[in-house]
C-alpha atoms as a PDB file:
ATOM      1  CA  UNK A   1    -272.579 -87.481  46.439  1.00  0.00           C
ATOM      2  CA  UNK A   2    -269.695 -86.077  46.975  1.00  0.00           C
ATOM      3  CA  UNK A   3    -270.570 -85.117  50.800  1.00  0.00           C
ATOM      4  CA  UNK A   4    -271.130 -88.849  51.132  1.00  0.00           C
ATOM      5  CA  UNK A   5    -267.509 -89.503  49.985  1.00  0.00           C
ATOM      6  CA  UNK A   6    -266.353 -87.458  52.266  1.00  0.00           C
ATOM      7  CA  UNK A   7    -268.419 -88.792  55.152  1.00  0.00           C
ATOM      8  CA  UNK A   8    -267.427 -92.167  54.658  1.00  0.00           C
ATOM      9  CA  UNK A   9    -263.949 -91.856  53.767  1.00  0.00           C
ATOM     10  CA  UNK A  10    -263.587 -89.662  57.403  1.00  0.00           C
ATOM     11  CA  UNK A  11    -265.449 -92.410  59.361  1.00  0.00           C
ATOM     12  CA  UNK A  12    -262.856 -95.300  57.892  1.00  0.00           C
ATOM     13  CA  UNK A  13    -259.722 -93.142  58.588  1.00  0.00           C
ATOM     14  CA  UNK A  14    -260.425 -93.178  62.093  1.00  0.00           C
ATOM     15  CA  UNK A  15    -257.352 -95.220  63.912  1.00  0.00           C
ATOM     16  CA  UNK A  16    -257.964 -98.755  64.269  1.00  0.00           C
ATOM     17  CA  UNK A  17    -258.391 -99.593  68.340  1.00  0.00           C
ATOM     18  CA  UNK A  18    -255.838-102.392  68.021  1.00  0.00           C
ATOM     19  CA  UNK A  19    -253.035-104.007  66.297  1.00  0.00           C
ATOM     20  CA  UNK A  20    -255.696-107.366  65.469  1.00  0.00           C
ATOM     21  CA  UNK A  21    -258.570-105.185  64.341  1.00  0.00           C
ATOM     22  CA  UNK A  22    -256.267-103.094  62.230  1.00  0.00           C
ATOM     23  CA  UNK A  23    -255.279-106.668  60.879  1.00  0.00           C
ATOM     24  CA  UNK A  24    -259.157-107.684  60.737  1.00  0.00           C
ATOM     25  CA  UNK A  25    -259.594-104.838  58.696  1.00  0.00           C
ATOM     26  CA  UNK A  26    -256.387-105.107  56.334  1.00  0.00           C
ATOM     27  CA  UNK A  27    -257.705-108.502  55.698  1.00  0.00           C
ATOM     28  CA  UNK A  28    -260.925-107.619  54.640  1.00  0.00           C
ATOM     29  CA  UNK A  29    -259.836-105.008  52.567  1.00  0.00           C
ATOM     30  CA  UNK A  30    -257.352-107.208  50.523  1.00  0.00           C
ATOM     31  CA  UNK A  31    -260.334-109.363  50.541  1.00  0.00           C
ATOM     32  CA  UNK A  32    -262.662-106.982  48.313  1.00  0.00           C
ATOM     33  CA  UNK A  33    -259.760-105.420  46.581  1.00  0.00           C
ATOM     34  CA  UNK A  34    -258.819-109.184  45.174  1.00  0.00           C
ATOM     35  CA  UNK A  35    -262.772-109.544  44.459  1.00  0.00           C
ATOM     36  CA  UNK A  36    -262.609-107.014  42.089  1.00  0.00           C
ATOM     37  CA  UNK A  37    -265.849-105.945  42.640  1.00  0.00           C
ATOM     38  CA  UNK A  38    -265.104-102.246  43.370  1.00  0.00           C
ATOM     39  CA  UNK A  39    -265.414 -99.354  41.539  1.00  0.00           C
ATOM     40  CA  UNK A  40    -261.956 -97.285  40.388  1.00  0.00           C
ATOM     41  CA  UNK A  41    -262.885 -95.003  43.649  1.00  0.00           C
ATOM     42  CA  UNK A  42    -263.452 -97.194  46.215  1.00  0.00           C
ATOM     43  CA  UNK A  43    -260.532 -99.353  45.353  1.00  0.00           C
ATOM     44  CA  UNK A  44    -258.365 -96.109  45.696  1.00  0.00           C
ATOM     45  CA  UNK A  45    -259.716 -95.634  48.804  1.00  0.00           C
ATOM     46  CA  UNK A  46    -259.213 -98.890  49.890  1.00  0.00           C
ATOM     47  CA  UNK A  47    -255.377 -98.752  48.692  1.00  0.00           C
ATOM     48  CA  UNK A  48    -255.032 -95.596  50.622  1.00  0.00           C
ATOM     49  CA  UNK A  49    -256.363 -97.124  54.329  1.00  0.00           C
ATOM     50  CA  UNK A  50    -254.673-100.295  53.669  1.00  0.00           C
ATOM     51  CA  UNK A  51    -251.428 -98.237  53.059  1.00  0.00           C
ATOM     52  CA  UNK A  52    -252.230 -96.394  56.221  1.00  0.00           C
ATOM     53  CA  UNK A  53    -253.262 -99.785  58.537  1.00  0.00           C
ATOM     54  CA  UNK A  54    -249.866-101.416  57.380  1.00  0.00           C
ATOM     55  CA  UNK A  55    -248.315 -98.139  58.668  1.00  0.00           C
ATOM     56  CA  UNK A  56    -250.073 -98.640  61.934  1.00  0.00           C
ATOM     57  CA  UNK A  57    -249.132-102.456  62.314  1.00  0.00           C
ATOM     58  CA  UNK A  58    -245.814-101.456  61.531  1.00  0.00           C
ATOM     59  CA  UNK A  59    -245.302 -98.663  64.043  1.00  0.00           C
ATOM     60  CA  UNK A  60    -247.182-101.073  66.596  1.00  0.00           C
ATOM     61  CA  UNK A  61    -244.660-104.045  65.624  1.00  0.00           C
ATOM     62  CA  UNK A  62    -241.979-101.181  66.306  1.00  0.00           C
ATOM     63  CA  UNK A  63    -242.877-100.797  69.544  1.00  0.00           C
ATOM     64  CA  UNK A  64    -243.769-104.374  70.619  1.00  0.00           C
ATOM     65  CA  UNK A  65    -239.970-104.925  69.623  1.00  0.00           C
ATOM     66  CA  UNK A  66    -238.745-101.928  71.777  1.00  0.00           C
ATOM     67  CA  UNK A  67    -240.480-103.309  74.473  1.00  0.00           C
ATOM     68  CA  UNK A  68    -238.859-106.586  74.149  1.00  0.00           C
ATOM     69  CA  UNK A  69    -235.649-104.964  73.745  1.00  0.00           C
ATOM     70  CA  UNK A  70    -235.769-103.368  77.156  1.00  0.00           C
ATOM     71  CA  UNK A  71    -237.088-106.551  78.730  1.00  0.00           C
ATOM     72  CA  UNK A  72    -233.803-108.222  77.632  1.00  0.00           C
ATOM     73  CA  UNK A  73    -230.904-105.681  77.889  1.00  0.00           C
ATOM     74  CA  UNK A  74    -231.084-103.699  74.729  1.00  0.00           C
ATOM     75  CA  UNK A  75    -230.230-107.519  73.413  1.00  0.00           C
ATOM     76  CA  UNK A  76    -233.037-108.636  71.201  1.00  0.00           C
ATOM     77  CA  UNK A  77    -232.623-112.899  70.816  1.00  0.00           C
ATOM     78  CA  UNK A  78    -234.171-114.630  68.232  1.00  0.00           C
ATOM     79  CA  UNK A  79    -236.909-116.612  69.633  1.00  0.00           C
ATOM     80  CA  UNK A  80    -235.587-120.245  67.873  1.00  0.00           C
ATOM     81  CA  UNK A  81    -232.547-119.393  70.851  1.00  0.00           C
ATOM     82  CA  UNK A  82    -235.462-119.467  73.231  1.00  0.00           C
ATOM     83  CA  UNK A  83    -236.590-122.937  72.415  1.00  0.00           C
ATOM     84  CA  UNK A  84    -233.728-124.659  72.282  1.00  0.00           C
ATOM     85  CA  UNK A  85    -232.662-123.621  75.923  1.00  0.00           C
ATOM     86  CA  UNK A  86    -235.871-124.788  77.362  1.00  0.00           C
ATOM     87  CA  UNK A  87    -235.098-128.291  75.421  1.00  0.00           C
END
């Protein structure tokens, strides 16, 4: 049983292949957690991913905001700005 565990806990901390699927995933696992339907195990488990997805989403947010740093001179503007220019 245990080797199962094991198996399955490995195959669901593999990195999520996006910032959305990481979110698709986050989602669902809030989903079952709020179900209660787990066992005491498997809701630990699903603690511990969803602690490491927000992680990910956060480091991806990160960058997404670096990036939009550098695109406007180390000057990040809030996006309401934005709008009301184009107006």
């Amino acid at each position: 049983m245990s080797k199962k565990s094991s198996a399955d806990a490995a195959q669901t901390a593999a990195p999520p292949a996006s910032f959305e699927e990481a979110m698709a995933e986050l989602a669902q696992l809030v989903a079952q957690m709020e179900a209660g339907q787990l066992p005491l195990e498997a809701s630990v488990a699903a603690y511990q991913r969803g602690s490491e997805l927000v992680k990910y989403c956060a480091q991806q947010l990160d960058k997404v905001e670096s990036q939009v740093k550098v695109r406007e001179g180390d000057m990040l503007k809030p996006f309401a700005d934005n709008q009301e220019e184009l107006a």
